[in-house]
C-alpha atoms as a PDB file:
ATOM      1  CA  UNK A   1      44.147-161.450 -33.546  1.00  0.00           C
ATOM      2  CA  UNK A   2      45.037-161.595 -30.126  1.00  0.00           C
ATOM      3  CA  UNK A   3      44.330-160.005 -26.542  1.00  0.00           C
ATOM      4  CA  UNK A   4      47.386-158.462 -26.670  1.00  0.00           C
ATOM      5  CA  UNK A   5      46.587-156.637 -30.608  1.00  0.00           C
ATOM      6  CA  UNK A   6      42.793-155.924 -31.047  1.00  0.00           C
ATOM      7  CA  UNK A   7      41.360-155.874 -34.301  1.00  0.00           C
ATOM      8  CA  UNK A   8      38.322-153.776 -35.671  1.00  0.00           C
ATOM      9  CA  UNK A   9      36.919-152.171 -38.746  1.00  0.00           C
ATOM     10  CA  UNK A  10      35.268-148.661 -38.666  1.00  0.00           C
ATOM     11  CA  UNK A  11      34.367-146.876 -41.692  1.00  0.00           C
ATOM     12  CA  UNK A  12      36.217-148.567 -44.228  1.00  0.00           C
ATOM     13  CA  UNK A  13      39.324-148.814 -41.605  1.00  0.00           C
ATOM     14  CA  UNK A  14      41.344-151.207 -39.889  1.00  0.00           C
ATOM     15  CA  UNK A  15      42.491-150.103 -36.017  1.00  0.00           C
ATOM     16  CA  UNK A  16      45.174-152.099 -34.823  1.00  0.00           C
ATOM     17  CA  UNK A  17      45.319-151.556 -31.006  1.00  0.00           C
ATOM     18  CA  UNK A  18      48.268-152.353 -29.045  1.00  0.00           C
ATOM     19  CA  UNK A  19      46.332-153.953 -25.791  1.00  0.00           C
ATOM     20  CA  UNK A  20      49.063-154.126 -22.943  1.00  0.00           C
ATOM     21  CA  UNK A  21      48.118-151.014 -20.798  1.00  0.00           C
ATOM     22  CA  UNK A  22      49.905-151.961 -17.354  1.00  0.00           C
ATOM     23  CA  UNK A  23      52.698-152.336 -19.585  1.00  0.00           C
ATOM     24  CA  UNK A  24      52.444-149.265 -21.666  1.00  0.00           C
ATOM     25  CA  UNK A  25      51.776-151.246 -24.425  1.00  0.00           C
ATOM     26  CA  UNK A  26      55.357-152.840 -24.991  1.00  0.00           C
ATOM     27  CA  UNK A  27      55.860-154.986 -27.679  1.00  0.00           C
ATOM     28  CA  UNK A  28      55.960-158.756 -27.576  1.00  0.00           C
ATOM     29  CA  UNK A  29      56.073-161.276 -30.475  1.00  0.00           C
ATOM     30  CA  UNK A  30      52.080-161.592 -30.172  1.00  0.00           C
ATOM     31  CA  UNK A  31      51.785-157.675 -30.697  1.00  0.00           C
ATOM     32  CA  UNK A  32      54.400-158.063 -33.604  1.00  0.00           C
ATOM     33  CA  UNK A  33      52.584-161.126 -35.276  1.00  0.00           C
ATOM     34  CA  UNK A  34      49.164-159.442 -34.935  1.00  0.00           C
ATOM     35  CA  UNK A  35      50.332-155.742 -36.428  1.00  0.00           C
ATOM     36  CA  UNK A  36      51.485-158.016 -39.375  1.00  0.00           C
ATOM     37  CA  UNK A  37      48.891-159.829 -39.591  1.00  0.00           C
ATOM     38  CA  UNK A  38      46.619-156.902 -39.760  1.00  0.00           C
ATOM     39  CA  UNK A  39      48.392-155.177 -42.364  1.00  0.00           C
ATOM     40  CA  UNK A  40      48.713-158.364 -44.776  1.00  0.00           C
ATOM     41  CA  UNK A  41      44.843-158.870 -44.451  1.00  0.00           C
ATOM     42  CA  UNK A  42      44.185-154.717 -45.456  1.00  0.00           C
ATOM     43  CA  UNK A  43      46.398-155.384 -48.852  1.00  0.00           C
ATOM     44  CA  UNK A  44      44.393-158.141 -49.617  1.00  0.00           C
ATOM     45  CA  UNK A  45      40.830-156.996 -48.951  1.00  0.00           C
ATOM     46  CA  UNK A  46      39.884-154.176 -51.038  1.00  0.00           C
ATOM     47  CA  UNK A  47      37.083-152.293 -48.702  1.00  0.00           C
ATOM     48  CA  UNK A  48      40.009-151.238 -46.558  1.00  0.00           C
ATOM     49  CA  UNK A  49      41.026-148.101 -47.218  1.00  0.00           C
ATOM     50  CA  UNK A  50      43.678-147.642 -44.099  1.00  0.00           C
ATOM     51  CA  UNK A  51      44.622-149.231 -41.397  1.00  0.00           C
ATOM     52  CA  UNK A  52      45.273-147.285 -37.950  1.00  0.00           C
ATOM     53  CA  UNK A  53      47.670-148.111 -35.486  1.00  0.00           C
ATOM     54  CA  UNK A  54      47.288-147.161 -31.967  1.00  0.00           C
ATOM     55  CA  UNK A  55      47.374-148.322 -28.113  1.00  0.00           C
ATOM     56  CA  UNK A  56      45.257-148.732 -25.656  1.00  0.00           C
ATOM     57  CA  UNK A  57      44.646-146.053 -22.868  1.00  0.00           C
ATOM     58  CA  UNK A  58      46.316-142.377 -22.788  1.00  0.00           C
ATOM     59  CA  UNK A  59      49.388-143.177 -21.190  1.00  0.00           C
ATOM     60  CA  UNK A  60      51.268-144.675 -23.952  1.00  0.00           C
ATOM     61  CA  UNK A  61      51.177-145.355 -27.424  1.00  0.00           C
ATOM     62  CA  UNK A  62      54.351-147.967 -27.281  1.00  0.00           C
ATOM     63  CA  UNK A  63      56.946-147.826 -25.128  1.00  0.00           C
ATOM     64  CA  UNK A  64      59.054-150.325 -26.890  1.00  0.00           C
ATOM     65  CA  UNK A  65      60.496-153.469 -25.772  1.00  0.00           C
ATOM     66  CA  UNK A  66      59.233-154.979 -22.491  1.00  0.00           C
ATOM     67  CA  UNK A  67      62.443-154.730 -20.450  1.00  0.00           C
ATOM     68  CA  UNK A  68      60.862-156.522 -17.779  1.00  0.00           C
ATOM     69  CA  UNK A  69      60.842-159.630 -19.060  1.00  0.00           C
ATOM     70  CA  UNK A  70      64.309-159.830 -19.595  1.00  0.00           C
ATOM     71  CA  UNK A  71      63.739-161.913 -22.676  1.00  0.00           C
ATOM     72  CA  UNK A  72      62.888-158.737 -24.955  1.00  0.00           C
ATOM     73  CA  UNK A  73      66.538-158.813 -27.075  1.00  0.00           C
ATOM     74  CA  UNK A  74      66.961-163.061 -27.042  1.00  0.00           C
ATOM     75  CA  UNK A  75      66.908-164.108 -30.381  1.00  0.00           C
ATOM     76  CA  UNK A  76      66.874-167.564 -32.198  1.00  0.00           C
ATOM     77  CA  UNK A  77      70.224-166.536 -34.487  1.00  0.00           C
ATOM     78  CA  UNK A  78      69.729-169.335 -36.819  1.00  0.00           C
ATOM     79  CA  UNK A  79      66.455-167.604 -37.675  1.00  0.00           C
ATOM     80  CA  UNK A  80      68.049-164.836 -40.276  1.00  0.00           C
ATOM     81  CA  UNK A  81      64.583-162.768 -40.385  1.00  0.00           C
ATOM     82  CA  UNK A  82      63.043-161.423 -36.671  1.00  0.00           C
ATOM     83  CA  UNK A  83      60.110-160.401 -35.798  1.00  0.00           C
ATOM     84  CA  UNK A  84      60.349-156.795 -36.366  1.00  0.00           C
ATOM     85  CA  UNK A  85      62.413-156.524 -38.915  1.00  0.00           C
ATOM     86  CA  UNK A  86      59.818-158.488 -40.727  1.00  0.00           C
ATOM     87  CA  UNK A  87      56.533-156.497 -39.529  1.00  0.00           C
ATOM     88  CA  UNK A  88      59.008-153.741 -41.211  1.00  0.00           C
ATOM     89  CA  UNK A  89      59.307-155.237 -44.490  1.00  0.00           C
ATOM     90  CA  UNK A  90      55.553-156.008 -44.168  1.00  0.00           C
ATOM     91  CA  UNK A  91      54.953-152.101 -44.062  1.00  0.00           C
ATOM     92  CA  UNK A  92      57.344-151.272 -46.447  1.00  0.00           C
ATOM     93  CA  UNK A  93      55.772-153.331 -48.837  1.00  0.00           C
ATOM     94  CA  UNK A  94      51.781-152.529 -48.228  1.00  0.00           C
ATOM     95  CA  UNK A  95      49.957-150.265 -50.440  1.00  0.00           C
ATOM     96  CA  UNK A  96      47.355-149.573 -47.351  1.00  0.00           C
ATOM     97  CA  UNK A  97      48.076-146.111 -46.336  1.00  0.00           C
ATOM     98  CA  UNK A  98      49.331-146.912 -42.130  1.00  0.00           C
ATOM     99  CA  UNK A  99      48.397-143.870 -40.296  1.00  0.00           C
ATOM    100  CA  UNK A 100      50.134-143.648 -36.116  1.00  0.00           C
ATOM    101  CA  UNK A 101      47.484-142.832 -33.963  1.00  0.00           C
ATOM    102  CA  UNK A 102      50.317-141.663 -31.382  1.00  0.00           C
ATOM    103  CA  UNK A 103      48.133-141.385 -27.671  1.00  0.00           C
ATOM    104  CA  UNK A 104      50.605-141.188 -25.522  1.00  0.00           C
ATOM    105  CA  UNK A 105      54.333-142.040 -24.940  1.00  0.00           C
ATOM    106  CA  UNK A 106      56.050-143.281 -28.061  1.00  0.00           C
ATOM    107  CA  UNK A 107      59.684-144.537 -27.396  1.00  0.00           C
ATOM    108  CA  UNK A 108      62.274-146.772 -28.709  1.00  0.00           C
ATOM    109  CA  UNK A 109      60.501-149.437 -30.697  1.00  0.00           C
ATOM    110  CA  UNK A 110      57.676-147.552 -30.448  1.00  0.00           C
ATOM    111  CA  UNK A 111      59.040-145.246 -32.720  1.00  0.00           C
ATOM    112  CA  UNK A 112      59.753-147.727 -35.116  1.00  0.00           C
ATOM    113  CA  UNK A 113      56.136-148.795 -35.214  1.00  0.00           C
ATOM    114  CA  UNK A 114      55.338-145.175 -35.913  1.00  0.00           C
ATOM    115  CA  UNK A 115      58.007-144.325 -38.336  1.00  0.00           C
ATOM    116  CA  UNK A 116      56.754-147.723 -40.481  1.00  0.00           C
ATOM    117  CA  UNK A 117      53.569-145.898 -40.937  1.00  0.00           C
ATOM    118  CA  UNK A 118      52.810-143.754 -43.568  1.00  0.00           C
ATOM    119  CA  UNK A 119      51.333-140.684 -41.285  1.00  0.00           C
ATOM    120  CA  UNK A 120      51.128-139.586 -38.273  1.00  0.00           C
ATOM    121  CA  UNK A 121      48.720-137.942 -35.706  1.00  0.00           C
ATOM    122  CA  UNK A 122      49.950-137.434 -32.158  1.00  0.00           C
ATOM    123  CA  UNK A 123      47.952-135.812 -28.640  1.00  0.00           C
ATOM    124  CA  UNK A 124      49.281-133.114 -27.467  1.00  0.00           C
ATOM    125  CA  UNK A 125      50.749-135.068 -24.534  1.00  0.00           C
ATOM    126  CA  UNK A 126      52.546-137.444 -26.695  1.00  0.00           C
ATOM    127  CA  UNK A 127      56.107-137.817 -26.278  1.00  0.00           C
ATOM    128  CA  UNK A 128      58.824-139.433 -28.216  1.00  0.00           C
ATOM    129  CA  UNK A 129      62.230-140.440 -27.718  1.00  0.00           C
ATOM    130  CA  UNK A 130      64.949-143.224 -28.432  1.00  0.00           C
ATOM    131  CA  UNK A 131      66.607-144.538 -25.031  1.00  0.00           C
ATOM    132  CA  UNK A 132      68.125-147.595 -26.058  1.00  0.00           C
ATOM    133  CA  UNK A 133      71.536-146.004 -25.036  1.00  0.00           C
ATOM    134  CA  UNK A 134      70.315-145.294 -21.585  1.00  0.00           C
ATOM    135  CA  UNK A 135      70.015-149.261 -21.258  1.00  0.00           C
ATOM    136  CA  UNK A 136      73.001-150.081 -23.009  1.00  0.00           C
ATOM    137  CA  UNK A 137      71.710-150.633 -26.396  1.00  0.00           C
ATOM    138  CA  UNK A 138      70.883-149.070 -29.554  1.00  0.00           C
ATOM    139  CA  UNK A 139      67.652-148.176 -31.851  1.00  0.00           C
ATOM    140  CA  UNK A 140      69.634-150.223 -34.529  1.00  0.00           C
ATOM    141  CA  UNK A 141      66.155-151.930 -36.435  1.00  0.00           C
ATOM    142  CA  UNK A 142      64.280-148.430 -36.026  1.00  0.00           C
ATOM    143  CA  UNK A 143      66.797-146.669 -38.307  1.00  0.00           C
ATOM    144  CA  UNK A 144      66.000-148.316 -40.788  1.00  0.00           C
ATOM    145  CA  UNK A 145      62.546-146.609 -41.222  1.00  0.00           C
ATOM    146  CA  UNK A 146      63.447-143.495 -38.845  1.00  0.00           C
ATOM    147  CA  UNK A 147      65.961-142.258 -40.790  1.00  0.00           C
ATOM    148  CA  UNK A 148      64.328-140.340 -43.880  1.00  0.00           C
ATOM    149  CA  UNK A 149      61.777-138.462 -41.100  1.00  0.00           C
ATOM    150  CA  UNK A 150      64.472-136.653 -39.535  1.00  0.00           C
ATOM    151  CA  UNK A 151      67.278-134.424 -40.383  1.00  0.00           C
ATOM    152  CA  UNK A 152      70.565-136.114 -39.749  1.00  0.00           C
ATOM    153  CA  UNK A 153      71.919-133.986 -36.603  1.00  0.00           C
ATOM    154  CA  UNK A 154      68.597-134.151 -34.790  1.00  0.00           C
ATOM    155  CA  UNK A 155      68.329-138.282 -35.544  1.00  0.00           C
ATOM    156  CA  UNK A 156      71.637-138.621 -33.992  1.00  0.00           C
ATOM    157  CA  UNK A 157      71.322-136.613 -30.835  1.00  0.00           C
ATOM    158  CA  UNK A 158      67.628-138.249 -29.818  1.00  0.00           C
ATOM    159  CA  UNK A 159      70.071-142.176 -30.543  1.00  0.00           C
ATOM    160  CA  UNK A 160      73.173-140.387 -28.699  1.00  0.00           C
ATOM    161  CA  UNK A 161      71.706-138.504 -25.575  1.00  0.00           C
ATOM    162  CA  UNK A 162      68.560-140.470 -25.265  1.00  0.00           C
ATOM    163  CA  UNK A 163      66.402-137.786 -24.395  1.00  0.00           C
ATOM    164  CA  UNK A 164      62.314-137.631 -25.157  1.00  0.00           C
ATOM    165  CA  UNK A 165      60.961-134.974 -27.239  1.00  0.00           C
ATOM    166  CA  UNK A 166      57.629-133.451 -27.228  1.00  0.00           C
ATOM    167  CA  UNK A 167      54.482-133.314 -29.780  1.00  0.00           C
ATOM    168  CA  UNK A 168      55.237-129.870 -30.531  1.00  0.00           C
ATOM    169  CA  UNK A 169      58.768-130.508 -31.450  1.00  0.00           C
ATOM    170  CA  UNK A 170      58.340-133.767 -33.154  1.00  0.00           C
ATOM    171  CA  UNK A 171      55.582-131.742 -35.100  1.00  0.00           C
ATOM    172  CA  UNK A 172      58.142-129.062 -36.257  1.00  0.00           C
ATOM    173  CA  UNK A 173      60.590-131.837 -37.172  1.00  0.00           C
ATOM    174  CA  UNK A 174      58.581-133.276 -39.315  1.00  0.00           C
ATOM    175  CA  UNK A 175      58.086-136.830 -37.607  1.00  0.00           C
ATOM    176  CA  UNK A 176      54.159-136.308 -36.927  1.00  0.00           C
ATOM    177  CA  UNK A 177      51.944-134.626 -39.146  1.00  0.00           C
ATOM    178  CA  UNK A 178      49.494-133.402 -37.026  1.00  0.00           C
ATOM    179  CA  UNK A 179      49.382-132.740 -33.615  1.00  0.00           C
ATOM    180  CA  UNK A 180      46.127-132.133 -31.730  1.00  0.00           C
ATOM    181  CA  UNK A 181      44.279-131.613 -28.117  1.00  0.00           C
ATOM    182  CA  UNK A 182      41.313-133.790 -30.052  1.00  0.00           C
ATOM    183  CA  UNK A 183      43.435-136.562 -31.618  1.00  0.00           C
ATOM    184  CA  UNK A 184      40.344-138.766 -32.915  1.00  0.00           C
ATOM    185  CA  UNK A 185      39.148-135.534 -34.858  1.00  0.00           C
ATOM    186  CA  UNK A 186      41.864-134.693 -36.274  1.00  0.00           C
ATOM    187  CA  UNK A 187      42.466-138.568 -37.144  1.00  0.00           C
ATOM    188  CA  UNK A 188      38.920-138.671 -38.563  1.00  0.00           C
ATOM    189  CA  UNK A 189      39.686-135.674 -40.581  1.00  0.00           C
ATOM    190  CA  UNK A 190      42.748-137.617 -42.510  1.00  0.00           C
ATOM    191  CA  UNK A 191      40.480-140.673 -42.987  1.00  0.00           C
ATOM    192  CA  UNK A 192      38.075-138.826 -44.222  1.00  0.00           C
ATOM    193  CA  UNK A 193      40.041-137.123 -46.951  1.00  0.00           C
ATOM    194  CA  UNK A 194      41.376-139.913 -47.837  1.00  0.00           C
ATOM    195  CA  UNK A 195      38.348-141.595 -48.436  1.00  0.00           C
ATOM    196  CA  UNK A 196      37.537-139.058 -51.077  1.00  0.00           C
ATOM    197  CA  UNK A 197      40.231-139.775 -52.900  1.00  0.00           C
ATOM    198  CA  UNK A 198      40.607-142.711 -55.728  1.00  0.00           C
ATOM    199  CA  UNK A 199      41.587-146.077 -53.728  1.00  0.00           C
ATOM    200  CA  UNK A 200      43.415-147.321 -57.125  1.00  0.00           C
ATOM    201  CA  UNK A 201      45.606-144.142 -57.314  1.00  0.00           C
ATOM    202  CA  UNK A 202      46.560-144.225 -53.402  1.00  0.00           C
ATOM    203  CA  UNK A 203      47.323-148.354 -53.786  1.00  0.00           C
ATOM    204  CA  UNK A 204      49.433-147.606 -57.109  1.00  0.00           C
ATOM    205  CA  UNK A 205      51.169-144.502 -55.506  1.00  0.00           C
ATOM    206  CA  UNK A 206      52.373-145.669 -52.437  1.00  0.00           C
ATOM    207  CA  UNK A 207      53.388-148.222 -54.645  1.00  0.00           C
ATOM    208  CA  UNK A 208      55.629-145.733 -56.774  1.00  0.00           C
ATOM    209  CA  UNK A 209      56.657-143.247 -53.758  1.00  0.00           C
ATOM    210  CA  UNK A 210      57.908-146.307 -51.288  1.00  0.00           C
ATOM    211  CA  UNK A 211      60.190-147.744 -54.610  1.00  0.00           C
ATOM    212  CA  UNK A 212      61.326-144.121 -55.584  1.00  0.00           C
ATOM    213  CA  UNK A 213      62.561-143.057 -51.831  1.00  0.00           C
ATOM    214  CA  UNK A 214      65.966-144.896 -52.111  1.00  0.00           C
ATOM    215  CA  UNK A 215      66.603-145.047 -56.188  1.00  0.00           C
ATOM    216  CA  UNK A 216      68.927-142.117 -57.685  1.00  0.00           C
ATOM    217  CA  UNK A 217      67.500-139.503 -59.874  1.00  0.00           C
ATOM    218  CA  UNK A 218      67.828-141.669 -63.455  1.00  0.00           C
ATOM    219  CA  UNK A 219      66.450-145.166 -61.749  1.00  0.00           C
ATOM    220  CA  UNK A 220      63.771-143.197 -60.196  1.00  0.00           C
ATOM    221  CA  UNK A 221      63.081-140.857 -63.790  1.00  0.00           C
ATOM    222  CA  UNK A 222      63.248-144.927 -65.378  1.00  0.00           C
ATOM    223  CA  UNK A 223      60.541-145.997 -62.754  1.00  0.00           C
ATOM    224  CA  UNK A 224      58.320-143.774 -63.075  1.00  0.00           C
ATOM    225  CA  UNK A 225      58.141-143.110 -66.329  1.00  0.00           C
ATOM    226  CA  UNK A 226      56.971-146.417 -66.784  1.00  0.00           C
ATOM    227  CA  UNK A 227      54.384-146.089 -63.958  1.00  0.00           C
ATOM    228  CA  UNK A 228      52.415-142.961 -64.778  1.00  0.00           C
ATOM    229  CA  UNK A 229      51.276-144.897 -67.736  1.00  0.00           C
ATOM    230  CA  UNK A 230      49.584-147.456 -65.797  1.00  0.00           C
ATOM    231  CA  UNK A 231      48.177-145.498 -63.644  1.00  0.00           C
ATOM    232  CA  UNK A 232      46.000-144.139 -66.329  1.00  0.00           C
ATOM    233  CA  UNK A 233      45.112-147.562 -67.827  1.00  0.00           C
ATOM    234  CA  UNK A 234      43.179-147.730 -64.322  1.00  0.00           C
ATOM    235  CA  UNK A 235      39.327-147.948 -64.430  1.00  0.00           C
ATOM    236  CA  UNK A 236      39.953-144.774 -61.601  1.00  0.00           C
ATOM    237  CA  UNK A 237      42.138-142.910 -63.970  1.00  0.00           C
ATOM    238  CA  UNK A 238      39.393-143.135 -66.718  1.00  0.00           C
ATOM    239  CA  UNK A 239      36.699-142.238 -64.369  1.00  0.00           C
ATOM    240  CA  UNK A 240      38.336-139.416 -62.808  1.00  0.00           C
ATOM    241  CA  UNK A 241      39.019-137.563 -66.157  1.00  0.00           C
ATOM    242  CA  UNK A 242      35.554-138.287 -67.015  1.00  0.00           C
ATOM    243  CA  UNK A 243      34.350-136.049 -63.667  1.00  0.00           C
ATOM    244  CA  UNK A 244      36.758-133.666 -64.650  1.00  0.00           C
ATOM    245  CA  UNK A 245      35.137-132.788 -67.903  1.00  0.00           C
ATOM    246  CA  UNK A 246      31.153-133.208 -66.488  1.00  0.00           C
ATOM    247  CA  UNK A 247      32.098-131.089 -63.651  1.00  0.00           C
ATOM    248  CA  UNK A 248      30.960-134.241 -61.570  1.00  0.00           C
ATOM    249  CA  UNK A 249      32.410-135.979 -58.181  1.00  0.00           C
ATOM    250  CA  UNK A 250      33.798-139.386 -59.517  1.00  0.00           C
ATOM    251  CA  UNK A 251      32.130-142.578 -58.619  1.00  0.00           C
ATOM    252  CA  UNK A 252      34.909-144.687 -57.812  1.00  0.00           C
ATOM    253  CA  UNK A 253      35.448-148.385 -58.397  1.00  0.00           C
ATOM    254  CA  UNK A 254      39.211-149.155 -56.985  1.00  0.00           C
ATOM    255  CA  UNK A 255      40.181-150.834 -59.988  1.00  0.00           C
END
C-alpha cells in the first residue's frame, strides 16, 4: 500500500485504514488507489473473508475531499473513468463482504466510501453529512451508491441543506447498521458471524443480491432462478445439507 492507506490482515480480515489524521483522513488519489487495491487483492485470495474499512484516530472516519489542496475536483477529462468512480465499480463488483468501520466524522466523499460498503458499524460520536452544497458543489459520484440506503426525502434534504446527522439518526435511517459506544466489539461481533457462515454462499450471494438491486421483478425472477441452482452444485451447499441431517456444524471448504 501506501502511508497514506495501511494494510493489515487480522483474523481472516483485511483493514484498510485511511492514514491522514491532521487531515481527517481526506481522500487523495493514493488513498483511492490503495482502497482499490485492497479490495481487488481480497477477491482474489480466498482466506479473506472481509475486508474493513476505517481511518485512523477518533476524529474522523473521512471527511471527503481535501479542500485544501485546491486540486481535489481537477480532473484529466480525456481520462473517461476517475478515480472514484472506479474504486466504486471496484466495490460494486467484489464478492468480499466491505464492512465501514465509521470512527468518527463521515462526510461528503466519505460517505461514498461508506455507502460502497456492504455494512456498516459507526461510534456513537460518528457523524455524517453531505456538504458539497455548502462549497458550491454537489455529492454527484456518491449518489450513485447512496441512493438505495436512504429514503428519497431524507437523501435530498442531507444534498440540499447540507447539514450533518448523527449515529443515532443515521442508525434509524437505515444507513449504519449498528451503532455502538464499543465500536471494535460490536465490529468483531459481525466478523465473527460471518465467519461462521459458508464463504462460497456469501461470495455467490453478494454476487446475486448486488445484480438483483437494479433489475425489474421478471429479469431479477430470470436471474435467479438460474443462480439458486449453482449455488447448490457448490462443495458448501453439499456440505451444509450434509450437517443438517448429522445434526453437525459444517466443515467448510469455500468451494
Amino acid at each position: 500500500m501506501n502511508d497514506e492507506l495501511l494494510c493489515e490482515v487480522r483474523d481472516a480480515a483485511l483493514y484498510l485504514t485511511i492514514n491522514r489524521p491532521q487531515r481527517r483522513n481526506a481522500i487523495t488519489p493514493g488513498v483511492l488507489q490503495g482502497l482499490r487495491d485492497g479490495i481487488l487483492r481480497a477477491d482474489r485470495e480466498a482466506d479473506i473473508r472481509a475486508v474493513v474499512i476505517t481511518g485512523t484516530g477518533e476524529q474522523a472516519f473521512c471527511a471527503g475531499a481535501d479542500l485544501q489542496t485546491g486540486k481535489s475536483f481537477r480532473f484529466d477529462y480525456a481520462d473517461p473513468y476517475q478515480g472514484m468512480a472506479d474504486l466504486f465499480r471496484c466495490a460494486r463488483q467484489s464478492t468480499v463482504p466491505l464492512i465501514a468501520r465509521v470512527n468518527g466524522a463521515c462526510m461528503a466523499g466519505g460517505m461514498g466510501l461508506m455507502a460502497m460498503c456492504d455494512l456498516a458499524v459507526a461510534s456513537e460520536g460518528a457523524v455524517f453529512g453531505l456538504p458539497e452544497v455548502n462549497v458550491g458543489l454537489f455529492p454527484a459520484q456518491v449518489l450513485s451508491v447512496l441512493q438505495h440506503l436512504l429514503p428519497r426525502r431524507r437523501l435530498t434534504e442531507l444534498c440540499l441543506c447540507g447539514e450533518p446527522i448523527s449515529a443515532r439518526e443515521a442508525l434509524a435511517a437505515g444507513l449504519v447498521n449498528y451503532v455502538s459506544d464499543d465500536l471494535d466489539a460490536e465490529l468483531g461481533r459481525l466478523l465473527a458471524r460471518m465467519a461462521e457462515q459458508s464463504p462460497a454462499a456469501i461470495r455467490r450471494g453478494l454476487y446475486t443480491l448486488k445484480h438483483v438491486e437494479t433489475m425489474s421483478f421478471e429479469q431479477s425472477m430470470a436471474f435467479t432462478e438460474s443462480q439458486i441452482g449453482l449455488f447448490a452444485l457448490t462443495e458448501d451447499a453439499r456440505e451444509g445439507q450434509l450437517a443438517f441431517r448429522e445434526k453437525r456444524q459444517p466443515m467448510w471448504t469455500g468451494r
